[in-house]
PDB file of N, CA and C in Angstrom:
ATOM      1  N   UNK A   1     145.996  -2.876 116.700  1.00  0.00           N
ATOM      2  CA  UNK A   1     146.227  -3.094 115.280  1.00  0.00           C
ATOM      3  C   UNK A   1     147.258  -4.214 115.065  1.00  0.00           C
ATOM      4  N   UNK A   2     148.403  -4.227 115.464  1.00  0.00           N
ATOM      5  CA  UNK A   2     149.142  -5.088 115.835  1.00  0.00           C
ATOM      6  C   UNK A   2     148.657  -6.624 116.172  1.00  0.00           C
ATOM      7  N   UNK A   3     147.750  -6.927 117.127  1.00  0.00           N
ATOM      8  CA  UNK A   3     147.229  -8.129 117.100  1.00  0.00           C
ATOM      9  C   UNK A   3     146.338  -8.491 116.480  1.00  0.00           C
ATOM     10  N   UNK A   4     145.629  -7.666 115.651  1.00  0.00           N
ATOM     11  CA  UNK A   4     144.666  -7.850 114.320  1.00  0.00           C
ATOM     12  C   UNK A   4     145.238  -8.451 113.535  1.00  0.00           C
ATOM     13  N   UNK A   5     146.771  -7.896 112.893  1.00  0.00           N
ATOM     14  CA  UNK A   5     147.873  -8.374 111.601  1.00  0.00           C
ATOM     15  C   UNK A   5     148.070  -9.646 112.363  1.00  0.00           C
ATOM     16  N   UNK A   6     148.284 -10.060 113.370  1.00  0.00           N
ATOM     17  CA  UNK A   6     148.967 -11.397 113.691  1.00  0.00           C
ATOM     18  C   UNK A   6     147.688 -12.326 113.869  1.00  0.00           C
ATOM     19  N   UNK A   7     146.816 -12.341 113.926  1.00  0.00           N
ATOM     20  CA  UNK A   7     145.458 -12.872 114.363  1.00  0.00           C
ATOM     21  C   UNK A   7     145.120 -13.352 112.492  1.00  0.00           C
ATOM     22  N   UNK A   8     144.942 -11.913 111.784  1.00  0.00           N
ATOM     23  CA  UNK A   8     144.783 -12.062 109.900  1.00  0.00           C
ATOM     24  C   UNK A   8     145.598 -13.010 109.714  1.00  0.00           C
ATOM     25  N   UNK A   9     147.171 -13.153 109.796  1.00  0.00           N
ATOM     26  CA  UNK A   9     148.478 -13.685 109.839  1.00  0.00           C
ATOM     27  C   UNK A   9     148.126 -15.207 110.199  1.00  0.00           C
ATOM     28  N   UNK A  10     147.279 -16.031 111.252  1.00  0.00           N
ATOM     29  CA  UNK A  10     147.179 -17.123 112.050  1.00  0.00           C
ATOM     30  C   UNK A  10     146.132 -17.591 110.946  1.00  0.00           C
ATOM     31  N   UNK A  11     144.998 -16.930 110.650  1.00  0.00           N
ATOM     32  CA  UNK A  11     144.451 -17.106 109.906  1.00  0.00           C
ATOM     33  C   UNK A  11     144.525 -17.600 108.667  1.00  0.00           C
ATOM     34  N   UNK A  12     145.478 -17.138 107.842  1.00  0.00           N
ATOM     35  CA  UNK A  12     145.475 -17.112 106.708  1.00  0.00           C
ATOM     36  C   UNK A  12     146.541 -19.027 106.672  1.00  0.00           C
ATOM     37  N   UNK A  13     147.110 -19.124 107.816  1.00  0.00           N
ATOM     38  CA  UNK A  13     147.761 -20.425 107.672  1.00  0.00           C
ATOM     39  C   UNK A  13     147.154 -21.243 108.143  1.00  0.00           C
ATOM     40  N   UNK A  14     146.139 -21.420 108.938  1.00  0.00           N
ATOM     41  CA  UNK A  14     144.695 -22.401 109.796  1.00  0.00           C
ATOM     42  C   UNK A  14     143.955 -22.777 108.360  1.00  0.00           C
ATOM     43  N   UNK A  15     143.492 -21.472 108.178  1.00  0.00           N
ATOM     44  CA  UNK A  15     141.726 -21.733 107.150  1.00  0.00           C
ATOM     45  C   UNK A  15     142.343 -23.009 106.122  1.00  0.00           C
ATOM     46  N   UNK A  16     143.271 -22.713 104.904  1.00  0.00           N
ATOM     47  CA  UNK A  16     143.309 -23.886 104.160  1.00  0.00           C
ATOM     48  C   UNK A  16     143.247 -25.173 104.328  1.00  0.00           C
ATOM     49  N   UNK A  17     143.607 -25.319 105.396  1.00  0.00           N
ATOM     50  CA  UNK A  17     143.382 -27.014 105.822  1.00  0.00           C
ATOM     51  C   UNK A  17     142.296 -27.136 106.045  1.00  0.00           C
ATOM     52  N   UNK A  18     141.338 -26.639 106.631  1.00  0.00           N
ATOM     53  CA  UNK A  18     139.680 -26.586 106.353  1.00  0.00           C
ATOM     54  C   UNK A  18     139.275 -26.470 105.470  1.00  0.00           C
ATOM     55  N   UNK A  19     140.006 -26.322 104.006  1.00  0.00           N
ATOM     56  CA  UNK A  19     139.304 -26.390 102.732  1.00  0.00           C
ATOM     57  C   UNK A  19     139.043 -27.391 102.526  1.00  0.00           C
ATOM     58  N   UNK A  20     140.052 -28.913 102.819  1.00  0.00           N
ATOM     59  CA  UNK A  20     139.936 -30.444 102.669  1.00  0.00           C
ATOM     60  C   UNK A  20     139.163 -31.282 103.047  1.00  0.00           C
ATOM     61  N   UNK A  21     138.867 -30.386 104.589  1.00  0.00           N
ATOM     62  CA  UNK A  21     138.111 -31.012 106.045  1.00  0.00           C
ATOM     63  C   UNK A  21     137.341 -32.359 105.454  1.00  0.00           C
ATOM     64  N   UNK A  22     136.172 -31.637 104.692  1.00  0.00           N
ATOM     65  CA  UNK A  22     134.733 -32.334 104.975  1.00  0.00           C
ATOM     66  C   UNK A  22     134.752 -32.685 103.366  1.00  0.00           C
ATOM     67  N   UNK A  23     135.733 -33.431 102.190  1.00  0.00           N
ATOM     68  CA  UNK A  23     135.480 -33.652 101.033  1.00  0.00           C
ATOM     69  C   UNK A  23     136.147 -34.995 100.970  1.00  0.00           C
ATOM     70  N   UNK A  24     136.367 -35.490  99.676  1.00  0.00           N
ATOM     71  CA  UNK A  24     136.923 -36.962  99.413  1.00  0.00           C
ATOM     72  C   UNK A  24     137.958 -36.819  99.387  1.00  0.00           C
ATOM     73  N   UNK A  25     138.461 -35.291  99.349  1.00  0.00           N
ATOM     74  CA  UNK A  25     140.259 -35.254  98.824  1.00  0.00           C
ATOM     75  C   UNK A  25     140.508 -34.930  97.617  1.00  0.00           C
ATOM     76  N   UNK A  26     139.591 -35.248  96.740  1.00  0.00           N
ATOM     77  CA  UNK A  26     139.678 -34.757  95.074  1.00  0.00           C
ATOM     78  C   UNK A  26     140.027 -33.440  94.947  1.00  0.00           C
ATOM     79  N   UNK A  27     140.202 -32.352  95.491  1.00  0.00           N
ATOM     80  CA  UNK A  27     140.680 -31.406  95.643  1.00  0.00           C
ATOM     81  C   UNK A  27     141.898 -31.071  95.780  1.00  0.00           C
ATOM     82  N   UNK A  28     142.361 -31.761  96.679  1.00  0.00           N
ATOM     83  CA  UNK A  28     144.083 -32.182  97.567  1.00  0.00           C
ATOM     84  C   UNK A  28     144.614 -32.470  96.500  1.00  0.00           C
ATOM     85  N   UNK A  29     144.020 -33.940  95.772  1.00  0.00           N
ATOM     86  CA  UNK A  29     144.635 -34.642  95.070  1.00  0.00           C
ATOM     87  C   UNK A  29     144.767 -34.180  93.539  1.00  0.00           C
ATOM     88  N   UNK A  30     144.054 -33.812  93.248  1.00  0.00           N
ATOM     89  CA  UNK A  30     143.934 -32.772  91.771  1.00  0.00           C
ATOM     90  C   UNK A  30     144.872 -31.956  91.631  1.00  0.00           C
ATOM     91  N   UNK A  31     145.224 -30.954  92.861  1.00  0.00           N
ATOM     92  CA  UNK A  31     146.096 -30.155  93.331  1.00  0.00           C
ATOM     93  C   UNK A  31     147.757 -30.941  92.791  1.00  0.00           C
ATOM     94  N   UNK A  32     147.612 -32.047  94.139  1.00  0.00           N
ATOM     95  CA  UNK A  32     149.227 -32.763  93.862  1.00  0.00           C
ATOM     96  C   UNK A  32     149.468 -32.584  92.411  1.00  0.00           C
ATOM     97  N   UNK A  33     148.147 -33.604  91.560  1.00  0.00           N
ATOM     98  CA  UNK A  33     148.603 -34.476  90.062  1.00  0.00           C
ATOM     99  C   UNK A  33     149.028 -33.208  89.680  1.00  0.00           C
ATOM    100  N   UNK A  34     148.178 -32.272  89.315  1.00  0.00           N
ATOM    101  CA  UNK A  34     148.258 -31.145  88.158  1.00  0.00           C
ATOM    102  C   UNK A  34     149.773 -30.165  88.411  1.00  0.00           C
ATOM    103  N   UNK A  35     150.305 -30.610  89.748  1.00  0.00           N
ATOM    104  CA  UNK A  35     151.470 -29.826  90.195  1.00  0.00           C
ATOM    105  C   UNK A  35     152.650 -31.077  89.636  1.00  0.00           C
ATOM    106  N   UNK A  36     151.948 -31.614  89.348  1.00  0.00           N
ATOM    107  CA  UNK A  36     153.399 -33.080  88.767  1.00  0.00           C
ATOM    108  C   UNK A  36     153.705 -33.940  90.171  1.00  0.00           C
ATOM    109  N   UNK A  37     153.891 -33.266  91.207  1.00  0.00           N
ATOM    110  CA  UNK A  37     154.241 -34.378  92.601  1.00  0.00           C
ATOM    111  C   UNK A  37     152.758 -35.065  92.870  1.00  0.00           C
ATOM    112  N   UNK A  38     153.446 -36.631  91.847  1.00  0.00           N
ATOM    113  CA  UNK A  38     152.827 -37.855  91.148  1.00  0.00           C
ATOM    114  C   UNK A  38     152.508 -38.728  92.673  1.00  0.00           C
ATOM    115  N   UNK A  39     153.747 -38.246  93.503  1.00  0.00           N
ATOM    116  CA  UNK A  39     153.992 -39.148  94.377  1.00  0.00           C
ATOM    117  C   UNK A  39     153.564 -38.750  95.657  1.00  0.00           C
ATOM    118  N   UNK A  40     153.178 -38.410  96.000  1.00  0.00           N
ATOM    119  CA  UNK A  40     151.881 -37.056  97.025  1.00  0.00           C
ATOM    120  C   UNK A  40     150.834 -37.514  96.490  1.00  0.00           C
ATOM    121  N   UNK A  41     150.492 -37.327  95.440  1.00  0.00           N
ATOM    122  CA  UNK A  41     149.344 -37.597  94.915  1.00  0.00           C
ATOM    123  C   UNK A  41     148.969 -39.148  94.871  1.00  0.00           C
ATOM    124  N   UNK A  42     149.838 -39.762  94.891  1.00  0.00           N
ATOM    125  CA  UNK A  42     149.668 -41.396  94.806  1.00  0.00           C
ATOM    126  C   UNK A  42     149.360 -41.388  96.297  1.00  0.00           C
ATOM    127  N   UNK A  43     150.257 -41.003  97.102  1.00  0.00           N
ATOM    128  CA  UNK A  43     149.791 -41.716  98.396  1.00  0.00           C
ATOM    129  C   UNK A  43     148.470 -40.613  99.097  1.00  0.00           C
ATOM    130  N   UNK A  44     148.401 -39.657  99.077  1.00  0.00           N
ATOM    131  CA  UNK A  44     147.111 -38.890  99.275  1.00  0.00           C
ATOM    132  C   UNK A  44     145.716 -40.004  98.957  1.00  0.00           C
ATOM    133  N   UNK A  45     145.796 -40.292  97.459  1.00  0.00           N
ATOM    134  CA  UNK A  45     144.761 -40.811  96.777  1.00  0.00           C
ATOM    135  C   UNK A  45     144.644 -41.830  97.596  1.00  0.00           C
ATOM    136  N   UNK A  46     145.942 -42.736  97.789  1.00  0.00           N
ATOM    137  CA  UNK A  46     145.380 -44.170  98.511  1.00  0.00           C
ATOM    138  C   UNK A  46     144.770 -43.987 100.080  1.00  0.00           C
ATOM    139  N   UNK A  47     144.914 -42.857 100.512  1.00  0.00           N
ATOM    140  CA  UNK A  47     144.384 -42.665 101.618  1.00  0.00           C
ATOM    141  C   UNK A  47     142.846 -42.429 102.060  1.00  0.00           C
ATOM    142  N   UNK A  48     142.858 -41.390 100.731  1.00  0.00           N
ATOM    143  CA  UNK A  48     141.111 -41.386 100.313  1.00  0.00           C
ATOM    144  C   UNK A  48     140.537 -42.485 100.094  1.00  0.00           C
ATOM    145  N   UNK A  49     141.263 -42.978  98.989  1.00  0.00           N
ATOM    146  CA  UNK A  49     140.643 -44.599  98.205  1.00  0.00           C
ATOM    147  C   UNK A  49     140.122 -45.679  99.768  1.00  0.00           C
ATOM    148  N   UNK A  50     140.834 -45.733 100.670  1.00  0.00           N
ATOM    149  CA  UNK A  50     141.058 -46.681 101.324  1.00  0.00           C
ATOM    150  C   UNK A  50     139.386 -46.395 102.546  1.00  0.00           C
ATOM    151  N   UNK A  51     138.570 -44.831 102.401  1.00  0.00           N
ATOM    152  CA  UNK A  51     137.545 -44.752 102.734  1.00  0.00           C
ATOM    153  C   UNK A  51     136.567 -44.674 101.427  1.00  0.00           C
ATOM    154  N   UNK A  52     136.476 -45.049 100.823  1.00  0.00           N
ATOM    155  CA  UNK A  52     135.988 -45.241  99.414  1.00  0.00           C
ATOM    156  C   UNK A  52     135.570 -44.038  98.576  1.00  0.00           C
ATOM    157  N   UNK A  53     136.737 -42.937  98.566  1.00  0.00           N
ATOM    158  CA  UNK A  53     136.374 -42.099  97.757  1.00  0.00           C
ATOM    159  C   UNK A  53     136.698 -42.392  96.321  1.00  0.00           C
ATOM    160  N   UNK A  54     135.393 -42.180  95.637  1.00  0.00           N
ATOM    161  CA  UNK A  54     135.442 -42.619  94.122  1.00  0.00           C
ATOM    162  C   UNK A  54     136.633 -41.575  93.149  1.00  0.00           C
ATOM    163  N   UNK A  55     136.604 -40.186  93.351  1.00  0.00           N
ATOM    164  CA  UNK A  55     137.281 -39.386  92.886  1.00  0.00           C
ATOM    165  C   UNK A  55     138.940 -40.110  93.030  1.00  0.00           C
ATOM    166  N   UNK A  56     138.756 -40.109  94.438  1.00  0.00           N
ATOM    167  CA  UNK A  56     140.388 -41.242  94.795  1.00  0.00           C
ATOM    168  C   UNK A  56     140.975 -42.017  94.167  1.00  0.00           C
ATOM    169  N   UNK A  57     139.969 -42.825  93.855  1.00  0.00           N
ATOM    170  CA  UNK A  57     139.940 -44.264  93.330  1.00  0.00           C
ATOM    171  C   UNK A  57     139.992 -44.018  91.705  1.00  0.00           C
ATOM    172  N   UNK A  58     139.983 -43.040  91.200  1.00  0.00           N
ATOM    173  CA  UNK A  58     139.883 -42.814  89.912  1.00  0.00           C
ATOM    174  C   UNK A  58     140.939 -42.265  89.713  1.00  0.00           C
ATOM    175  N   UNK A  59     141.612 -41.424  90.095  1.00  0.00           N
ATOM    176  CA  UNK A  59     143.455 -40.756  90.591  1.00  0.00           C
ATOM    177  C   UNK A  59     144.334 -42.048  90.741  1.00  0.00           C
ATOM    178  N   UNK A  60     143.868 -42.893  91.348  1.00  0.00           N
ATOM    179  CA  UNK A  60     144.603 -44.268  91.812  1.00  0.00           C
ATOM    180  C   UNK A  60     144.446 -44.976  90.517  1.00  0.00           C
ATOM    181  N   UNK A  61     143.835 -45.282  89.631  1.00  0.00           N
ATOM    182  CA  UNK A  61     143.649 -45.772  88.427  1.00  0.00           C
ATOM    183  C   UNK A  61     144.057 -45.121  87.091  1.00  0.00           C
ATOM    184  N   UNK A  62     143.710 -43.715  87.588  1.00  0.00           N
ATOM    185  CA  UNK A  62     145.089 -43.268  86.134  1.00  0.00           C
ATOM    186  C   UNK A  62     146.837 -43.130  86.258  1.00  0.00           C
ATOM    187  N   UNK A  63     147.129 -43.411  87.853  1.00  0.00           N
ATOM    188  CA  UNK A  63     148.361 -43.708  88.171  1.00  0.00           C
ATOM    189  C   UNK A  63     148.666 -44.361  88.091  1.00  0.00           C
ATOM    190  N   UNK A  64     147.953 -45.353  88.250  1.00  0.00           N
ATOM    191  CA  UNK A  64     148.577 -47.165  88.148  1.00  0.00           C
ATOM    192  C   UNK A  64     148.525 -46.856  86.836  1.00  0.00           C
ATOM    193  N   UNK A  65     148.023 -46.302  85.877  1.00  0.00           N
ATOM    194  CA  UNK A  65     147.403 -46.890  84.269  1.00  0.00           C
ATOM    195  C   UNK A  65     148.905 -46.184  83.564  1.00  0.00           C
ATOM    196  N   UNK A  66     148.737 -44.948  84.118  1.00  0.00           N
ATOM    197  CA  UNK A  66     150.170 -44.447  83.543  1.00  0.00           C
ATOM    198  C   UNK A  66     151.704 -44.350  84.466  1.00  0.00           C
ATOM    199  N   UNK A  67     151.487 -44.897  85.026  1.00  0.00           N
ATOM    200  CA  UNK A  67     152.682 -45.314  85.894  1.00  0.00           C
ATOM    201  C   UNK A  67     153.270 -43.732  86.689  1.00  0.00           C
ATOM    202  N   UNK A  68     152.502 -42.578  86.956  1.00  0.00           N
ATOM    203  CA  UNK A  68     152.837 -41.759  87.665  1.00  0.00           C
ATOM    204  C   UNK A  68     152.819 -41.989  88.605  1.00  0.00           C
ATOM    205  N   UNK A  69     153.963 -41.656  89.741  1.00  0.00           N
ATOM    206  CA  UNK A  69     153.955 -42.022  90.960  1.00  0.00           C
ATOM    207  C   UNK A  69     153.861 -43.670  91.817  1.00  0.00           C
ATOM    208  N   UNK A  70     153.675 -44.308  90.842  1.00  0.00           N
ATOM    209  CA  UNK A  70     154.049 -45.335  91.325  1.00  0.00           C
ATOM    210  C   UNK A  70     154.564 -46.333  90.056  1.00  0.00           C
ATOM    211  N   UNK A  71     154.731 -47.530  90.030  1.00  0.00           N
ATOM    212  CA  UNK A  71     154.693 -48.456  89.037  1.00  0.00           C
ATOM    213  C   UNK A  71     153.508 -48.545  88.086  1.00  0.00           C
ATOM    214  N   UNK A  72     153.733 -48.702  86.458  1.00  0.00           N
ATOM    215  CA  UNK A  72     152.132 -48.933  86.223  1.00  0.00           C
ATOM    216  C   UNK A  72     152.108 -50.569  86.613  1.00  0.00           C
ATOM    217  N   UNK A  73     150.953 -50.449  86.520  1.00  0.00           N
ATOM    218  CA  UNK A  73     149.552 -52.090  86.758  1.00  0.00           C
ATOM    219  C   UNK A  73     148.093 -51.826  86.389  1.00  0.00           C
ATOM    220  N   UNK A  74     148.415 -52.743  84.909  1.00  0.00           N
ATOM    221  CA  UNK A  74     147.305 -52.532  84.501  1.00  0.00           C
ATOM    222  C   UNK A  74     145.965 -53.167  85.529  1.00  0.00           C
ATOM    223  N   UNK A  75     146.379 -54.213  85.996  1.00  0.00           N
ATOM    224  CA  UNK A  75     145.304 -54.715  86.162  1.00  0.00           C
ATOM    225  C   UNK A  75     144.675 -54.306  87.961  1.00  0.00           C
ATOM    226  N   UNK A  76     145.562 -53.065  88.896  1.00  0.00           N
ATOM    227  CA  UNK A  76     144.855 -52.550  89.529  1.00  0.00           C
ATOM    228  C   UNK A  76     144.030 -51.045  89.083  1.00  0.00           C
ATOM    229  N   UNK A  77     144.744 -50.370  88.101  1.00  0.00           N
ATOM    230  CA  UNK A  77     144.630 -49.218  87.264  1.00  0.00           C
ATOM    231  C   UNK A  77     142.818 -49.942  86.879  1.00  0.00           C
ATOM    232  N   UNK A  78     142.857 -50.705  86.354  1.00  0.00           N
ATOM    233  CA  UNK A  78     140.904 -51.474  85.909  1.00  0.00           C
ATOM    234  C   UNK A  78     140.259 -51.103  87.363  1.00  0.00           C
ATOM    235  N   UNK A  79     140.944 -52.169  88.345  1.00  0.00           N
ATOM    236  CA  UNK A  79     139.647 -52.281  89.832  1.00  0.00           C
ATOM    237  C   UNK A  79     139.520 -51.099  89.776  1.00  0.00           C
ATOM    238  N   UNK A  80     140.868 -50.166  90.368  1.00  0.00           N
ATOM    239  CA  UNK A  80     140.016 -48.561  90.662  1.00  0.00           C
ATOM    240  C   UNK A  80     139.725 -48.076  90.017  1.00  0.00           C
ATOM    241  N   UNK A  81     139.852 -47.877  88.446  1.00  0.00           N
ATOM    242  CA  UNK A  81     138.503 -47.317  87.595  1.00  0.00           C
ATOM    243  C   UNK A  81     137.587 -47.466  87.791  1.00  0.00           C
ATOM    244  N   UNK A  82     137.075 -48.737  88.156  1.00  0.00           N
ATOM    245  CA  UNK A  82     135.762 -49.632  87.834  1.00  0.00           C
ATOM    246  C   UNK A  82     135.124 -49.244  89.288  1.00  0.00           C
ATOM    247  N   UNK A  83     135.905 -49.277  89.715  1.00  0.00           N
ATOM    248  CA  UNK A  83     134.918 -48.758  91.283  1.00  0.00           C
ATOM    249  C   UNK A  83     134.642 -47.295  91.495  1.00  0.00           C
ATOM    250  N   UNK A  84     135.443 -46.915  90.812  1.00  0.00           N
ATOM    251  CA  UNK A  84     134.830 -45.340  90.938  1.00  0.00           C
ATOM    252  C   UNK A  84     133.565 -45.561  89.993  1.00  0.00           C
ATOM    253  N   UNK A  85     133.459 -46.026  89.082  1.00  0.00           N
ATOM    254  CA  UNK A  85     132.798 -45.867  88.055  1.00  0.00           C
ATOM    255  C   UNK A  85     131.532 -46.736  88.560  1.00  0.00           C
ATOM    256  N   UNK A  86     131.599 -47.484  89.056  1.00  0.00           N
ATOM    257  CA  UNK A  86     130.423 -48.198  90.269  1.00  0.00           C
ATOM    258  C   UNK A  86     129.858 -47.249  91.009  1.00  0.00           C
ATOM    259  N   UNK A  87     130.442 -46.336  91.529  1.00  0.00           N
ATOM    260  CA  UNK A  87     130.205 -45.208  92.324  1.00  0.00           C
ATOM    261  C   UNK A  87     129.626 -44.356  91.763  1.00  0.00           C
ATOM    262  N   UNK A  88     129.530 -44.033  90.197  1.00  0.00           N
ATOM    263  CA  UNK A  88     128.791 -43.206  89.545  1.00  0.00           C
ATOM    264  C   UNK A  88     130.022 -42.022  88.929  1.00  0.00           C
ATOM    265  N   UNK A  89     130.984 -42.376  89.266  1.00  0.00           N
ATOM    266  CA  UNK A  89     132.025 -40.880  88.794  1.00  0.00           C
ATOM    267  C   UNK A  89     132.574 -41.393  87.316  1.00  0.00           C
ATOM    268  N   UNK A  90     131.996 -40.056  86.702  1.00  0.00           N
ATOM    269  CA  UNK A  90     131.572 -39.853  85.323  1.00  0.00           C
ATOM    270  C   UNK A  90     133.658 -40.071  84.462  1.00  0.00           C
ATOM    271  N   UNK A  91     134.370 -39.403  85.091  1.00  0.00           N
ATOM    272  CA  UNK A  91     135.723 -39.186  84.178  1.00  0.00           C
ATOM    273  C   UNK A  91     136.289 -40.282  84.428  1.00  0.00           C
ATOM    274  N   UNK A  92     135.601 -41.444  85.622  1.00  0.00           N
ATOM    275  CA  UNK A  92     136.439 -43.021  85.574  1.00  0.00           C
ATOM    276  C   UNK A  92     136.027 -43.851  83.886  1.00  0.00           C
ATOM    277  N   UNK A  93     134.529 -42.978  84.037  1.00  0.00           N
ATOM    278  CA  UNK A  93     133.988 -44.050  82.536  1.00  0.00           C
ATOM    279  C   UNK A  93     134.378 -43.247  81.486  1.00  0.00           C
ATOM    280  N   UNK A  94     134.632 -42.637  81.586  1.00  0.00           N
ATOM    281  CA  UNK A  94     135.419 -41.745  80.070  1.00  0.00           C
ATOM    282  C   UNK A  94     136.405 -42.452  79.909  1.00  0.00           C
ATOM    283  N   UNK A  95     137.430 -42.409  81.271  1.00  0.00           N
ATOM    284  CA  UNK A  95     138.594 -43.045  81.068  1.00  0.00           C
ATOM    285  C   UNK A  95     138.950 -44.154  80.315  1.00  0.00           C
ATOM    286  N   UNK A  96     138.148 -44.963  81.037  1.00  0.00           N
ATOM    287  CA  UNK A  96     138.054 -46.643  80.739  1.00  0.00           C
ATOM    288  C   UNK A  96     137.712 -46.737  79.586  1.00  0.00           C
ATOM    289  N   UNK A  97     136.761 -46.365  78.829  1.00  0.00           N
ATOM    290  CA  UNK A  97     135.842 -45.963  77.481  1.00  0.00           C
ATOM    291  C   UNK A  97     137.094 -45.518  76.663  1.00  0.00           C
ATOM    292  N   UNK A  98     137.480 -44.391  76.959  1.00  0.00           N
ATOM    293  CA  UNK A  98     138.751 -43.970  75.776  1.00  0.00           C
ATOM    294  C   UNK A  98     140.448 -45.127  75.616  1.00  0.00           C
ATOM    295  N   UNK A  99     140.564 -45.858  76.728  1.00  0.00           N
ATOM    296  CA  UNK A  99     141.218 -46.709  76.507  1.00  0.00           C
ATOM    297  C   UNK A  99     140.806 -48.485  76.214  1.00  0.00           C
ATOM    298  N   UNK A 100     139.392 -48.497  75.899  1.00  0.00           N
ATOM    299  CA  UNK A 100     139.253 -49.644  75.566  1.00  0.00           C
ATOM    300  C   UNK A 100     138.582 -50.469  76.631  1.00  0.00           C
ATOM    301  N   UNK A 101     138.710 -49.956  77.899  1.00  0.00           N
ATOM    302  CA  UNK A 101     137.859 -50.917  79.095  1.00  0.00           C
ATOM    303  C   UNK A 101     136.821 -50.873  79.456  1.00  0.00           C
TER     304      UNK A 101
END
């Protein structure tokens, strides 16, 4: 019984990192933003972004746009909208759309 609880115990700190494994990170990164650590989330995203996850790249563009976690810039806050939104991810073109781009 004893090595059951410690085995449950090993478990329960392994499995979550296999929640990330096999996705873009939009998960991870959703996680950071919505927790406020802007700055986790900035560099998470650029890590994704940098294998072309669109979700990434759309996190990376409302950071640059609103200056969470990093400096704003408008004019990288556009590319990574626009490339997610190349990619087909629907809340880059909302984005862009509700601010005018």
């Amino acid at each position: 019984m004893k090595y059951l609880k410690v085995l449950v115990f090993c478990f329960t700190l392994i499995l979550p990192s296999f929640a990330y494994a096999n996705d873009d990170g939009c998960g991870l990164i959703k996680a950071l933003y919505d927790s406020k650590d802007y700055v986790s989330a900035f560099n998470t995203a650029k890590t994704y972004a940098a294998d072309g996850g669109a979700c990434a790249e759309y996190y990376l563009g409302v950071m640059y746009y609103t200056g969470y976690g990093t400096r704003p810039n408008g004019r990288l806050a556009v590319k990574y909208l626009n490339n997610a939104t190349r990619k087909g991810y629907k809340p880059a073109k909302e984005y862009l759309s509700k601010r005018g781009g």
